[in-house]
Structure formats: structure tokens, C-alpha cells
Protein backbone atom coordinates (compact mmCIF):
# COMPACT_ATOMS: atom_id res chain seq x y z
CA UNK A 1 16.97 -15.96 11.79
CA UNK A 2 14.40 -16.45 9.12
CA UNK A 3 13.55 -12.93 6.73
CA UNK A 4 10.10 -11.20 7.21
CA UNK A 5 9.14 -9.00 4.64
CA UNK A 6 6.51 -6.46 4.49
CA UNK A 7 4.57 -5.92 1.31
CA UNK A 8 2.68 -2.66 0.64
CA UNK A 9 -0.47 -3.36 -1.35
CA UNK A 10 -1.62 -0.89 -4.10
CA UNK A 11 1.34 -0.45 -6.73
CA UNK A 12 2.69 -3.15 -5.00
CA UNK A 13 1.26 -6.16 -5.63
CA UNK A 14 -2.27 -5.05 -6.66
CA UNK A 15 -3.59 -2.20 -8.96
CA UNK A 16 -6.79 -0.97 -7.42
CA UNK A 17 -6.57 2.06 -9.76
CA UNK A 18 -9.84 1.74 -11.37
CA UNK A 19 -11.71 1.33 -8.22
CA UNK A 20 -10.37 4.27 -6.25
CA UNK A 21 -10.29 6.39 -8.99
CA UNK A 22 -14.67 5.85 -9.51
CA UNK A 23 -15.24 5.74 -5.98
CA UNK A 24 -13.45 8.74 -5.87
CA UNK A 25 -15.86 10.71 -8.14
CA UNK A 26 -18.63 8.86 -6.79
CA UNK A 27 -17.97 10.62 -3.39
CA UNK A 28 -17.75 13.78 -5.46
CA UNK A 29 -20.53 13.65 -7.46
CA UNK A 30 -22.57 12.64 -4.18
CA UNK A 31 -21.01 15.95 -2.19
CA UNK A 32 -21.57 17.89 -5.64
CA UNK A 33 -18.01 18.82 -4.89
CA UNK A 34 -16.16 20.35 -7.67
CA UNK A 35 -16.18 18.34 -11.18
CA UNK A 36 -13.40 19.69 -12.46
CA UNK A 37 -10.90 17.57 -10.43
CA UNK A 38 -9.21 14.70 -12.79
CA UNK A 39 -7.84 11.50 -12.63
CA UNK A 40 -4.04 12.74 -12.83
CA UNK A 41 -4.99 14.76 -9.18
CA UNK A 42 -6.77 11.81 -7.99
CA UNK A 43 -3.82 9.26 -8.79
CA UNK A 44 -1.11 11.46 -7.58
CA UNK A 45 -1.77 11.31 -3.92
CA UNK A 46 -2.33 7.51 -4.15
CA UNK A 47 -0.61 5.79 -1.30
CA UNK A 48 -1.43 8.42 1.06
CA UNK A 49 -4.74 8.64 4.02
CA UNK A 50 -8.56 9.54 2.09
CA UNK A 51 -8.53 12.21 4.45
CA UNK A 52 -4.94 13.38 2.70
CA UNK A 53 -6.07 12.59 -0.74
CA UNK A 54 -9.44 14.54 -0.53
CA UNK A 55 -7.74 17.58 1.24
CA UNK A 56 -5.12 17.65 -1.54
CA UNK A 57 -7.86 17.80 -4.33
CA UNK A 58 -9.41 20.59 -2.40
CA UNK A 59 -12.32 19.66 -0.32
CA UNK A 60 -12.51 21.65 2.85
CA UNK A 61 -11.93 19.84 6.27
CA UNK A 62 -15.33 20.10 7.55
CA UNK A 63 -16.51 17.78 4.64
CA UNK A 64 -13.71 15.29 4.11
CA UNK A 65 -14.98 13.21 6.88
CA UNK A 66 -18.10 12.76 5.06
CA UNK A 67 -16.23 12.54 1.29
CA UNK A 68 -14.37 9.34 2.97
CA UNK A 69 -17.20 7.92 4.57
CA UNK A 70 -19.12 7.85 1.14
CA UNK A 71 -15.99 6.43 -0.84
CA UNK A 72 -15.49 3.75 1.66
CA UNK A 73 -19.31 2.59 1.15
CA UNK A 74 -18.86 2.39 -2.25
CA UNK A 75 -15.45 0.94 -2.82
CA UNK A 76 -16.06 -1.95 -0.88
CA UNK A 77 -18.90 -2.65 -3.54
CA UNK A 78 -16.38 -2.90 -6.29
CA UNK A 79 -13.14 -3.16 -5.05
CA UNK A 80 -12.91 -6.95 -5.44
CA UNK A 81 -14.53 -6.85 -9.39
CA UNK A 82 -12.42 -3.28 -9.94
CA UNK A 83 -8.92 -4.21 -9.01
CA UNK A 84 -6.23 -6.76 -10.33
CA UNK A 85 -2.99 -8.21 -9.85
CA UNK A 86 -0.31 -6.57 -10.87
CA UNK A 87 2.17 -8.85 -13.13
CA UNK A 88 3.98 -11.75 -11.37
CA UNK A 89 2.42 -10.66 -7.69
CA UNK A 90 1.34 -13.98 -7.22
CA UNK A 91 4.90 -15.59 -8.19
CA UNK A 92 6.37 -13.10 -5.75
CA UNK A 93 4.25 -14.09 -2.66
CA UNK A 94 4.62 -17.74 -3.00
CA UNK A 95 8.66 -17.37 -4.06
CA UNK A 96 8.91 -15.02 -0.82
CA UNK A 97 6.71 -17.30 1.38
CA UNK A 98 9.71 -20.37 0.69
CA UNK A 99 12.18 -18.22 2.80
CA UNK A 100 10.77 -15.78 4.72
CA UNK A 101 8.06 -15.08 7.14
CA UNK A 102 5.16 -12.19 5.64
CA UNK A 103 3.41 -9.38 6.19
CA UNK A 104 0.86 -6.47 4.69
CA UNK A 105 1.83 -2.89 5.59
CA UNK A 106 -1.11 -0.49 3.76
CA UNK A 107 -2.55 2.55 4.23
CA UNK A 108 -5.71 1.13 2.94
CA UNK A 109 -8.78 0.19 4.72
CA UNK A 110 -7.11 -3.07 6.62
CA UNK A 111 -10.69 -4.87 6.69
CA UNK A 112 -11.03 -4.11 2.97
CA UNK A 113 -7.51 -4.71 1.70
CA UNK A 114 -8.22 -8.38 3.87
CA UNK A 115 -10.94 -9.00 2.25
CA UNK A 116 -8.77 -8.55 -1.17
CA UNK A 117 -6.26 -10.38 -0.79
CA UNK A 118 -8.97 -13.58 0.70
CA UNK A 119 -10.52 -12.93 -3.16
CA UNK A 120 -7.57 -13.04 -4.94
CA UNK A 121 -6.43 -16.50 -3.01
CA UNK A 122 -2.96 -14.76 -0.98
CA UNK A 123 -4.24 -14.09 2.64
CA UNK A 124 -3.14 -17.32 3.67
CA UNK A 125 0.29 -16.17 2.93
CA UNK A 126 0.49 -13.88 5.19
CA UNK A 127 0.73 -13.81 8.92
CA UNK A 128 -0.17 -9.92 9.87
CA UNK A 129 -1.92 -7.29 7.71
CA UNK A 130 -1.85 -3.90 9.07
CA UNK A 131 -3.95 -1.13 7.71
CA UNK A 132 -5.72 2.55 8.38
CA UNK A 133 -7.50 1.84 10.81
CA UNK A 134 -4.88 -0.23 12.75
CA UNK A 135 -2.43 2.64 13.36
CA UNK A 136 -2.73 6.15 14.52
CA UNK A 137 0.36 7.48 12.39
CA UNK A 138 0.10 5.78 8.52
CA UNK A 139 3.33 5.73 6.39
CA UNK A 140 5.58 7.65 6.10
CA UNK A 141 5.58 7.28 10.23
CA UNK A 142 7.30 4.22 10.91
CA UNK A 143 4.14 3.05 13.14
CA UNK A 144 2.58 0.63 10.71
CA UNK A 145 6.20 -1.27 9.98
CA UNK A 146 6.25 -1.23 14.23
CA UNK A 147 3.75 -2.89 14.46
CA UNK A 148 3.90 -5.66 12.24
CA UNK A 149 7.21 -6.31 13.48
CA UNK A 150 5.64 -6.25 16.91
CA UNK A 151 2.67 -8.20 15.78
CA UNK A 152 5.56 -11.18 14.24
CA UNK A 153 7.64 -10.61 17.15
CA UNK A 154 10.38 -10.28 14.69
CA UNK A 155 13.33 -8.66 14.89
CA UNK A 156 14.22 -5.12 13.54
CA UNK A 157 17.92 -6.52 11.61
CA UNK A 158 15.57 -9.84 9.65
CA UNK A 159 12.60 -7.31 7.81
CA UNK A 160 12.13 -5.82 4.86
CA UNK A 161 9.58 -3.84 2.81
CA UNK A 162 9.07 -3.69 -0.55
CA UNK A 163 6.92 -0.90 -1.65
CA UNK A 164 6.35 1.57 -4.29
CA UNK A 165 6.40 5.05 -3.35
CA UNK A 166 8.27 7.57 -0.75
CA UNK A 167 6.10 6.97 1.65
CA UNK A 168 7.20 2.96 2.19
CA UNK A 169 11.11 3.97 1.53
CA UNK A 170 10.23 7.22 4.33
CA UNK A 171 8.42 4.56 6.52
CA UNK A 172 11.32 2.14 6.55
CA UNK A 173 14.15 4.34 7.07
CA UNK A 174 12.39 5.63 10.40
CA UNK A 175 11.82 1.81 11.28
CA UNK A 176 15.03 1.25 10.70
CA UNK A 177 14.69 -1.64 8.36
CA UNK A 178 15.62 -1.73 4.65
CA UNK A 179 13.40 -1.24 1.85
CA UNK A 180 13.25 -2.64 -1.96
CA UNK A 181 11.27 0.37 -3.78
CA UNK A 182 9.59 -0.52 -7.29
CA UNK A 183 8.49 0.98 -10.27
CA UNK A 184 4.95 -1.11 -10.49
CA UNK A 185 3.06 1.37 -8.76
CA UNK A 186 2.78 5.27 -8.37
CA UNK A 187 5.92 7.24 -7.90
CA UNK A 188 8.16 7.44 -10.68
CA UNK A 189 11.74 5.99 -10.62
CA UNK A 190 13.03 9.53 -10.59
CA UNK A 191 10.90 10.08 -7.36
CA UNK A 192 12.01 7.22 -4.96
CA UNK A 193 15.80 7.63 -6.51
CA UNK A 194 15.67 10.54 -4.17
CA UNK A 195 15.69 8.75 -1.16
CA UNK A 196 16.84 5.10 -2.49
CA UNK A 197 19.02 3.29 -4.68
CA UNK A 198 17.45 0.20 -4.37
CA UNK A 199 14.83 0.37 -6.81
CA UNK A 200 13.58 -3.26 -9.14
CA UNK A 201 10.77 -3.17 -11.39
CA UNK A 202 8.38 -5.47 -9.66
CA UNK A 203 7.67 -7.17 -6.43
CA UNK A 204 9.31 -10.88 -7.98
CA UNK A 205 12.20 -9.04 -8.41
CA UNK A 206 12.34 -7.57 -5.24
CA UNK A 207 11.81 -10.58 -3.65
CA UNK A 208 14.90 -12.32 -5.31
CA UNK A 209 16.70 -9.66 -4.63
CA UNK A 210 15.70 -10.12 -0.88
CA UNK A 211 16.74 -13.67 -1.32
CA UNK A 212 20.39 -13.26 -1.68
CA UNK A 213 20.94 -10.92 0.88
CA UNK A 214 22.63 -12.30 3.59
């Protein structure tokens, strides 16, 4: 039974930082919400919904809607010219793609984290990419893992994620698939050791570590 893994995106294999972070105070500045929230609060939710990240820096629920609406406008813009690759991400998609069958599991916008990955060359690699919009429950519910596996027709015991924060280790355990957490991204190793012991320091490593499990 071939492998399918499951990449999550930002922290993962990209580092959009830059770009959420301005469109971020762009929607701010535009709302004339509060100035005094900083990039620490910003990139401290990353990984999670907008609608979670802008409630946890304080804007009130009747506004959020609007707050996401305005960053999505403006991070498509400068998303592809704002974000990166994070080191060996490209080495790690084309050394997973010799043995196993792959995926995207975000909480991004799933048209705009397509249209990433088409920039940067990758899409091609893989067969599903599930985002935001594509889900009613985003990680840590197991539904986006679901239904890629649903969308491969794969089977739960052959997939794996690899992903850098709680929310992809919380996601996998209530898929019931195993997940390779790393410290590219935005939780600190200290953070997913709570809930993992399987931690590597990028997605290449992950990947080879995928590779010789049975």
C-alpha cells in the first residue's frame, strides 16, 4: 500500500510571514481598528481561521467578517511576491513524491494557497489540496485530514502529516493517522513536545523519516 502524506503549508513548507503579517495591518488600518496590536500578537495565532486570529487580537465579532474580507483582498495581491520557501521544501516534495502519494491540508484560503504552490512550480505534486473554505471544521478537527483521505481514497493506516504546530499534531490524532511535527514554522519545540515526540527540524527530514517507516 503506497504512503500518502499530508503537508500543511505555512511553517511547513512555505513562510508567508511577511504577507499575512501586512495584510494584517492593512485590514486594520482600513477598519481604523486599534494600532497598537504587534507583530508578536499577529504571528502567534498563525495556523489558526482569520476569523480566530482577528478575534484573538481583539476585534469584536460584528466586524471580523469585514476585517477578513479586506485581508483576503489584499493578500492575494502580494501573497505570491511576499512569501518564500522555506529551506529544502522543494527537496522534500520531490523526495516524498518518489514513494508516496500527496496532499495539502491548510487552513489557508485553498484557492489562494493553489495558486501558491502553481507559482512556486509544486502543484503538480500534489493530488488534493484542501483548504478554509473546503471544510466546515479547520484543524485541530480532524475534518480537513478526512477529507483528503476521502478525496485519495486512501486508507486511514498508509497517511501521514507533517506539520508545524498543535493544531496539525491535534488534527491527526483525531484522524487517527500519525503526524511528523517540525520546528520550521510557528510553535516552538517546547509547544508540540506536549502532545508529540516526533518532532524533526524541517519538512526533508520529515519526509525521510516517513521513508523508513514500515
Amino acid at each position: 500500500m503506497k504512503k500518502i502524506i499530508l503537508f500543511d503549508l505555512d511553517g511547513t513548507l512555505i513562510d508567508s510571514t511577511e504577507a499575512i503579517l501586512e495584510s494584517f495591518h492593512h485590514s486594520l488600518r482600513t477598519h481604523g481598528t486599534d494600532t497598537s496590536i504587534n507583530d508578536a500578537m499577529i504571528t502567534s495565532q498563525i495556523g489558526h481561521t482569520l476569523e480566530t486570529m482577528f478575534a484573538g487580537v481583539g476585534v469584536k465579532s460584528d466586524q471580523i467578517e469585514s476585517h477578513v474580507a479586506v485581508y483576503k483582498r489584499y493578500y492575494r495581491e502580494i501573497s505570491c511576491q511576499k512569501t518564500v520557501l522555506l529551506p529544502n521544501a522543494i527537496e522534500a516534495v520531490k523526495e516524498a513524491a518518489t514513494f508516496a502519494r500527496l496532499g495539502i491540508v491548510t487552513t489557508k484560503t485553498g484557492l489562494y494557497s493553489r495558486e501558491l504552490m502553481e507559482h512556486f512550480g509544486l502543484m503538480h505534486y500534489f493530488e488534493v489540496l484542501v483548504g478554509r473554505e473546503h471544510v466546515e471544521n479547520p484543524k485541530p478537527h480532524p475534518e480537513p485530514i478526512l477529507k483528503a483521505i476521502e478525496q485519495m481514497n486512501g486508507a486511514i493506516a498508509s497517511v501521514w502529516m507533517i506539520g508545524d504546530t498543535r493544531l496539525d499534531i491535534e488534527s491527526s490524532k483525531r484522524a487517527g493517522i500519525e503526524c511528523v511535527a517540525v520546528t520550521s514554522g510557528y510553535d516552538k519545540i517546547e509547544q508540540l513536545f506536549t502532545l508529540t515526540d516526533i518532532i524533526k527540524n524541517d519538512a526533508l527530514e520529515a519526509v525521510k523519516y516517513i521513508a523508513e517507516r514500515v
